[in-house]
PDB file of N, CA and C in Angstrom:
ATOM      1  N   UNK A   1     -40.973 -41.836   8.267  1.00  0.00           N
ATOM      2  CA  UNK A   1     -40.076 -41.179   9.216  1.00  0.00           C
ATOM      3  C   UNK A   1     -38.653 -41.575   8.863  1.00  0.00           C
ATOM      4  N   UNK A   2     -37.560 -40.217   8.586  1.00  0.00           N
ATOM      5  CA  UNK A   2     -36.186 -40.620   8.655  1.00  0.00           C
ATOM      6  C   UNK A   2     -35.755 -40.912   9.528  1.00  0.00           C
ATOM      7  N   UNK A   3     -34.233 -41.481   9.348  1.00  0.00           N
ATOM      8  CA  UNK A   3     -33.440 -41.571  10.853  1.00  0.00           C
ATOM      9  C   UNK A   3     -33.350 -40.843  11.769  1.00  0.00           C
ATOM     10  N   UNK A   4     -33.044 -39.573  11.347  1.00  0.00           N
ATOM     11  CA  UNK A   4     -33.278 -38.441  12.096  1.00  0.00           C
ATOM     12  C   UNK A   4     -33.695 -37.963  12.850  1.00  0.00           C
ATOM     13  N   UNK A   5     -35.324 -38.099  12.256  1.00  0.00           N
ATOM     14  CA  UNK A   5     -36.282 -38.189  13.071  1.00  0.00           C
ATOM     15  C   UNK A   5     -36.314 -39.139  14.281  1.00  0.00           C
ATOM     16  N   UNK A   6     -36.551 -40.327  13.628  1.00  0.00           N
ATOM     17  CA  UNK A   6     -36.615 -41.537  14.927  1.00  0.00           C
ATOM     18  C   UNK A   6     -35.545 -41.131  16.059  1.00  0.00           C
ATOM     19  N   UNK A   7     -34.122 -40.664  15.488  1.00  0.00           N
ATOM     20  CA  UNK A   7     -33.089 -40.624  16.567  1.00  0.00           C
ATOM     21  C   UNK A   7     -33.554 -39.536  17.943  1.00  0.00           C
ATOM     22  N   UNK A   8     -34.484 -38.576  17.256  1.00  0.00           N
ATOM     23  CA  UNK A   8     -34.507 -37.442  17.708  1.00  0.00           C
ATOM     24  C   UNK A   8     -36.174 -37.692  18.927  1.00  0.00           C
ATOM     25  N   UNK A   9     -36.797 -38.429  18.358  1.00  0.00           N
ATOM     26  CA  UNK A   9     -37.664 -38.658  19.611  1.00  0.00           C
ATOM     27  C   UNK A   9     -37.507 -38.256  20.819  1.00  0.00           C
ATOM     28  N   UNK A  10     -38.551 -38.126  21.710  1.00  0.00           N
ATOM     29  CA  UNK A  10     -37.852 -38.128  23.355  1.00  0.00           C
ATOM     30  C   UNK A  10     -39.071 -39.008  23.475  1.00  0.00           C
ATOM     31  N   UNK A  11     -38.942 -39.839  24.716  1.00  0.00           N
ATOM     32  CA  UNK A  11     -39.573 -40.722  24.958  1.00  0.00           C
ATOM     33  C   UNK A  11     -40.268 -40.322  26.616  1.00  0.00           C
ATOM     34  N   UNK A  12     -41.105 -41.014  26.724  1.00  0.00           N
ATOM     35  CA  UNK A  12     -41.529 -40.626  28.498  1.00  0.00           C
ATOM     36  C   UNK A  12     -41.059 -41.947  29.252  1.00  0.00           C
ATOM     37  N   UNK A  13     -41.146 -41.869  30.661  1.00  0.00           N
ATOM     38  CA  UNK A  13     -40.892 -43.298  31.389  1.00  0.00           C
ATOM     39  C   UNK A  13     -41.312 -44.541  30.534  1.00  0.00           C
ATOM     40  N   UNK A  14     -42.551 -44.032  30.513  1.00  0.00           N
ATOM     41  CA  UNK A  14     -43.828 -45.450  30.252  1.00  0.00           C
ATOM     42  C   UNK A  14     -43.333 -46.323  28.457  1.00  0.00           C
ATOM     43  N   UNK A  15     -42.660 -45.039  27.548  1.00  0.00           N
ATOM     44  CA  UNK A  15     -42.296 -45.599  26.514  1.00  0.00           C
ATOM     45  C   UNK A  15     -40.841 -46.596  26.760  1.00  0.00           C
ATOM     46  N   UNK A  16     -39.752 -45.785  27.409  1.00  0.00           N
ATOM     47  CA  UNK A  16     -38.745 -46.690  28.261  1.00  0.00           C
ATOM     48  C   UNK A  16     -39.177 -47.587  28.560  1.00  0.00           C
ATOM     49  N   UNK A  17     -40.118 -48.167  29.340  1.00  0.00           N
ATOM     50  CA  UNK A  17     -40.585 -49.157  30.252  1.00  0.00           C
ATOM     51  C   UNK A  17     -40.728 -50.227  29.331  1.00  0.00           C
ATOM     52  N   UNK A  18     -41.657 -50.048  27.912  1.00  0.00           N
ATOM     53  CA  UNK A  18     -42.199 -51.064  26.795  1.00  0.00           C
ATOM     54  C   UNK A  18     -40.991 -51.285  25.904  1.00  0.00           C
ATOM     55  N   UNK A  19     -39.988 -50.204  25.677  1.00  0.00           N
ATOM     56  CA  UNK A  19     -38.741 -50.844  24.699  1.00  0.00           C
ATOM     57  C   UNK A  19     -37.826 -51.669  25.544  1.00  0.00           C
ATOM     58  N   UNK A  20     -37.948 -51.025  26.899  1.00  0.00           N
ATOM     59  CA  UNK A  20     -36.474 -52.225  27.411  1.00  0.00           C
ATOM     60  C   UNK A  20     -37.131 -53.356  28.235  1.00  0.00           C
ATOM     61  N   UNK A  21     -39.000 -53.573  28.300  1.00  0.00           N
ATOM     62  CA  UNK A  21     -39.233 -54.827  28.874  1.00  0.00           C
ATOM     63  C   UNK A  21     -39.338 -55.008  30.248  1.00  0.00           C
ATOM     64  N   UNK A  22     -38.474 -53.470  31.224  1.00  0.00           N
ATOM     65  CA  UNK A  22     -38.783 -53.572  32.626  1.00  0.00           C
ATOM     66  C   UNK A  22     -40.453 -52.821  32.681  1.00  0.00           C
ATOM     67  N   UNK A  23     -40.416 -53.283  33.943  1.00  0.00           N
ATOM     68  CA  UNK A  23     -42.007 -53.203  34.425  1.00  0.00           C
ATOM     69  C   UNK A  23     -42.338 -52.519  35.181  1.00  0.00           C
ATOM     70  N   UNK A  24     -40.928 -51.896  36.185  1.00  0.00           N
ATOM     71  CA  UNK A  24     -41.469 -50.485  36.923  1.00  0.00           C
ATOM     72  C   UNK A  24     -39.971 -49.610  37.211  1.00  0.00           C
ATOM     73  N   UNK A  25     -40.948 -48.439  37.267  1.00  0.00           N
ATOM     74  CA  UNK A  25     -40.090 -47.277  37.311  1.00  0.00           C
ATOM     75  C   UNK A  25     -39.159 -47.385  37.728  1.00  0.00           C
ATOM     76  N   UNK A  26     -39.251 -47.904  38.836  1.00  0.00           N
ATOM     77  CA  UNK A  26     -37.920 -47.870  40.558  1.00  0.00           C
ATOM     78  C   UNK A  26     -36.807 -48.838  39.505  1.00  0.00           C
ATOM     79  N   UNK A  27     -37.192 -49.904  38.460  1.00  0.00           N
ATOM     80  CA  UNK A  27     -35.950 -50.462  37.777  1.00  0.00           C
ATOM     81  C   UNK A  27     -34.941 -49.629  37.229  1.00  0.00           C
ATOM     82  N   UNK A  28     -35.773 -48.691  36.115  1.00  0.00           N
ATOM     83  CA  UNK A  28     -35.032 -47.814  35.562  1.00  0.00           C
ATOM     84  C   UNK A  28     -34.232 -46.614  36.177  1.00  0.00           C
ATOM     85  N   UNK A  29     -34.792 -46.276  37.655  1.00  0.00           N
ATOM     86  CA  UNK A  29     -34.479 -45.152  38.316  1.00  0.00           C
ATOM     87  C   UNK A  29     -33.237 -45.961  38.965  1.00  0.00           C
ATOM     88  N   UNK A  30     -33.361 -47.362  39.255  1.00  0.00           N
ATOM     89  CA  UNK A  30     -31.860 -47.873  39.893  1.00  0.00           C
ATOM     90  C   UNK A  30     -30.767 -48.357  38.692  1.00  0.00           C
ATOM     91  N   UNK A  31     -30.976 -48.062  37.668  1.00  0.00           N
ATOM     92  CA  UNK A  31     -30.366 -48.457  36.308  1.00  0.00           C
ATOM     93  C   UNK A  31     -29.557 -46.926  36.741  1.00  0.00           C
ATOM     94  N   UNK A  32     -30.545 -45.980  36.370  1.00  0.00           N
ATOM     95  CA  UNK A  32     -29.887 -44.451  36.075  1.00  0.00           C
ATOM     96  C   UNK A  32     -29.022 -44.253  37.394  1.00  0.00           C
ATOM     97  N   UNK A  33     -28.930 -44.568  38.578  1.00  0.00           N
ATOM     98  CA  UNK A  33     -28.187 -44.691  39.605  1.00  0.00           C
ATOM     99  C   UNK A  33     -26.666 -45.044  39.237  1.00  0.00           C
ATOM    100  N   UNK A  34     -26.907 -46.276  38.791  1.00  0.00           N
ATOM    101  CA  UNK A  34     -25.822 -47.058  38.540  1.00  0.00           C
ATOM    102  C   UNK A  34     -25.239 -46.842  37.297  1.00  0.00           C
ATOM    103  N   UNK A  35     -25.779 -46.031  36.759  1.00  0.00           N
ATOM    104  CA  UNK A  35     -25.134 -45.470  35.217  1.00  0.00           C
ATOM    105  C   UNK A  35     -25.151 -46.468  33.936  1.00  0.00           C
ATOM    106  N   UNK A  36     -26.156 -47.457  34.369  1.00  0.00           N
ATOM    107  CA  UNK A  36     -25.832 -48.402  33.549  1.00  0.00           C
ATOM    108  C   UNK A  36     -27.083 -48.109  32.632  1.00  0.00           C
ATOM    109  N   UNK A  37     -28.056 -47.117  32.641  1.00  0.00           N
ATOM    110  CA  UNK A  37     -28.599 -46.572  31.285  1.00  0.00           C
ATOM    111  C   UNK A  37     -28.386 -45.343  30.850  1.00  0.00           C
ATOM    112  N   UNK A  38     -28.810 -44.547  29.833  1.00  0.00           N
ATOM    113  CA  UNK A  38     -28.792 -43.222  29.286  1.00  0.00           C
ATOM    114  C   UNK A  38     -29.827 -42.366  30.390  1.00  0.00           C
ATOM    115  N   UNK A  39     -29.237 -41.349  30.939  1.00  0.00           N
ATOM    116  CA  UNK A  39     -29.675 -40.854  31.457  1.00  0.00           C
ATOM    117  C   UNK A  39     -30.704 -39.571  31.212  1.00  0.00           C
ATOM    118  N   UNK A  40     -32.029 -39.352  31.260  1.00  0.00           N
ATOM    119  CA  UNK A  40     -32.574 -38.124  30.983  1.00  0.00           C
ATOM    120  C   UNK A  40     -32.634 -37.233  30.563  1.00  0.00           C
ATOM    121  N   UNK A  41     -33.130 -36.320  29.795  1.00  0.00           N
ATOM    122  CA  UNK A  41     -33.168 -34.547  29.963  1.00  0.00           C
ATOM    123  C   UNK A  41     -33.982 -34.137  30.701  1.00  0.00           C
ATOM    124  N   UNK A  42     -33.689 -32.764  30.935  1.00  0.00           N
ATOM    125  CA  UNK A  42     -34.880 -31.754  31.336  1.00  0.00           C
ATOM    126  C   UNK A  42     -35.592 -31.138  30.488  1.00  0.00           C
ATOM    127  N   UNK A  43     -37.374 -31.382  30.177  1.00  0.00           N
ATOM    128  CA  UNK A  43     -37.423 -30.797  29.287  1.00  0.00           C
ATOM    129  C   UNK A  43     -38.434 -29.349  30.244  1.00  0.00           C
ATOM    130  N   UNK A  44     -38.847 -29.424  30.966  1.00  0.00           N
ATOM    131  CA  UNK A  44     -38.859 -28.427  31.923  1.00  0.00           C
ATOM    132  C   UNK A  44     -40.235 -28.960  32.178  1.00  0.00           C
ATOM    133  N   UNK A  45     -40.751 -27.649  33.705  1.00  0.00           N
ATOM    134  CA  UNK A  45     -42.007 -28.033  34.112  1.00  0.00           C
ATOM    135  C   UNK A  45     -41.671 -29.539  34.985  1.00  0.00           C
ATOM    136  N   UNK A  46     -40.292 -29.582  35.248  1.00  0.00           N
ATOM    137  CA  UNK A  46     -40.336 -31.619  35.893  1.00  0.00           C
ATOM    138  C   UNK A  46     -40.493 -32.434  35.287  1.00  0.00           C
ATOM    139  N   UNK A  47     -40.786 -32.514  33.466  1.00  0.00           N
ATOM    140  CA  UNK A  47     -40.411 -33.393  33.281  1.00  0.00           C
ATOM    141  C   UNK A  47     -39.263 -34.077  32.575  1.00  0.00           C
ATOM    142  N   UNK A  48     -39.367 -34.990  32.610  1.00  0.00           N
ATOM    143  CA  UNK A  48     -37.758 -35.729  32.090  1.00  0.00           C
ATOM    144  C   UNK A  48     -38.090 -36.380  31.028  1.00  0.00           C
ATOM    145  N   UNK A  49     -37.342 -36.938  29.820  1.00  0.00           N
ATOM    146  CA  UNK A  49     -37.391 -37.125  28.736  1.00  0.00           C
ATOM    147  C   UNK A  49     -36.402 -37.892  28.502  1.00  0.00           C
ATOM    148  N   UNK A  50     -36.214 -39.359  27.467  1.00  0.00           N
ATOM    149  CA  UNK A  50     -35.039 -40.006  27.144  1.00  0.00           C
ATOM    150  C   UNK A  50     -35.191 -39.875  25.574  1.00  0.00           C
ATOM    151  N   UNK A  51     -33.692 -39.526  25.121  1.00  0.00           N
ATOM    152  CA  UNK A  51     -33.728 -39.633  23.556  1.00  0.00           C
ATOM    153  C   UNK A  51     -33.510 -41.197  23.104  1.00  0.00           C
ATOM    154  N   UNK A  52     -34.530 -40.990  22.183  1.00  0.00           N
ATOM    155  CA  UNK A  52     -34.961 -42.512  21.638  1.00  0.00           C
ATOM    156  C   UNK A  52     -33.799 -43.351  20.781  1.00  0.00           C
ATOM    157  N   UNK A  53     -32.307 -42.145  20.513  1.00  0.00           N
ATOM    158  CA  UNK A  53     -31.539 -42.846  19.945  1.00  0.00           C
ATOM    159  C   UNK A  53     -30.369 -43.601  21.035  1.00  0.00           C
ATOM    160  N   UNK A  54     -30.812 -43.019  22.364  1.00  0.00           N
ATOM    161  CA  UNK A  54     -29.739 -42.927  22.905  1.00  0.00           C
ATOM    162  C   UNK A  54     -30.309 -44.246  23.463  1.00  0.00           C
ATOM    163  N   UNK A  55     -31.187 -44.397  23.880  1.00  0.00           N
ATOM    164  CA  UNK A  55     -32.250 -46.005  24.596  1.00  0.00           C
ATOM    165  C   UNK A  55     -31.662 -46.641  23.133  1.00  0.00           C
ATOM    166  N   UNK A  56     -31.809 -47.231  22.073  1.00  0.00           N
ATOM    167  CA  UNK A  56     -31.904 -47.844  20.731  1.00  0.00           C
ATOM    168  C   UNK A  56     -30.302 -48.455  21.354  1.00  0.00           C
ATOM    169  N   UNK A  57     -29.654 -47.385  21.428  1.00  0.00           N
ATOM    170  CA  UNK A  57     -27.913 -47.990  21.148  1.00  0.00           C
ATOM    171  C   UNK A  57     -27.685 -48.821  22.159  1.00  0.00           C
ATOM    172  N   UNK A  58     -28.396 -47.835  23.410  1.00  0.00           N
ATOM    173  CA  UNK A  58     -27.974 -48.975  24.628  1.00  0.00           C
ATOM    174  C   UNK A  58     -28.690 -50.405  24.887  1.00  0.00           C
ATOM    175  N   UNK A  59     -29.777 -50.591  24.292  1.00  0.00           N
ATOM    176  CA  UNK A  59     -30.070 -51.439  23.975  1.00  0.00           C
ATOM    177  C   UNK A  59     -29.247 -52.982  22.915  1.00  0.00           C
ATOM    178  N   UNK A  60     -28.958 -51.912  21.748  1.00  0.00           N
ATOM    179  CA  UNK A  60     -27.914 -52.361  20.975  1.00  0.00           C
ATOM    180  C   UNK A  60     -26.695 -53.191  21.432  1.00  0.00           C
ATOM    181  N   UNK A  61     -26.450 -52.171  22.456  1.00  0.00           N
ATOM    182  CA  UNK A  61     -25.180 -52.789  22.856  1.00  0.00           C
ATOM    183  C   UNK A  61     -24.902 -53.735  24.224  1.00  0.00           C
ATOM    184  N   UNK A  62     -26.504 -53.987  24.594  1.00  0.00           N
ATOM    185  CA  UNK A  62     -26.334 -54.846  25.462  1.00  0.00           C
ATOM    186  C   UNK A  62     -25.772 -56.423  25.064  1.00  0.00           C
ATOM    187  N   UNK A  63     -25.039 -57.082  26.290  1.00  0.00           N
ATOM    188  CA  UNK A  63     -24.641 -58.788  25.554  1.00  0.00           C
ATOM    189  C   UNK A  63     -25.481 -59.309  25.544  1.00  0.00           C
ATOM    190  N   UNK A  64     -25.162 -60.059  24.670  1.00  0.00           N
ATOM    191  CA  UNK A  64     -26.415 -61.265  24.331  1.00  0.00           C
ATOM    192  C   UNK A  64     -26.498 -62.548  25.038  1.00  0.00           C
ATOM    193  N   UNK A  65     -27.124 -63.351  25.421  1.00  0.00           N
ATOM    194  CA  UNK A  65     -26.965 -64.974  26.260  1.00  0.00           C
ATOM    195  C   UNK A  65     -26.664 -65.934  24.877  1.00  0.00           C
ATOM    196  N   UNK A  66     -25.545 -66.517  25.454  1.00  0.00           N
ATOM    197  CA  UNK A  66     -25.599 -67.957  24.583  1.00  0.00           C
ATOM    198  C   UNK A  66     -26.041 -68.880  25.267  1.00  0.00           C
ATOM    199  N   UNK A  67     -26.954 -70.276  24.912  1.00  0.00           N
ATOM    200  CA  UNK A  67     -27.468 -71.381  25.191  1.00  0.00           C
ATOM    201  C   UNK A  67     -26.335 -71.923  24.386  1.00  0.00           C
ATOM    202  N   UNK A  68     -26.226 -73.594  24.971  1.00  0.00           N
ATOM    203  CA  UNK A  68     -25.500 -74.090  23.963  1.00  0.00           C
ATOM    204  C   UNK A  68     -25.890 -75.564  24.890  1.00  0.00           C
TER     205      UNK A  68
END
């Protein structure tokens, strides 16, 4: 698989749930509230969809903890 590809994924809740480590929905649904994740598409029929490049970056760009 190219980049491309991977970027282009859409993901469901449940795949969200296993890349960013939260454990239930209501986390991510108060994330998307607060704008502090990538928010959805419509891919119709109700359901919603996250592009897998757009989860990757924000992930990316979360801070990191220093111990020291």
């Amino acid at each position: 698989m190219n980049t491309n590809q991977s970027t282009s994924l859409l993901l469901t809740i449940d795949d969200v749930l296993r890349m960013t480590g939260y454990r239930s929905r209501s986390s991510i649904y108060r994330l998307m509230k607060r704008s502090q994740i990538p928010l959805p598409i419509m891919v119709g029929g109700g359901r919603v969809r996250w592009r897998s490049g757009e989860i990757e970056h924000w992930l990316k760009s979360l801070p990191t903890q220093s111990y020291r």
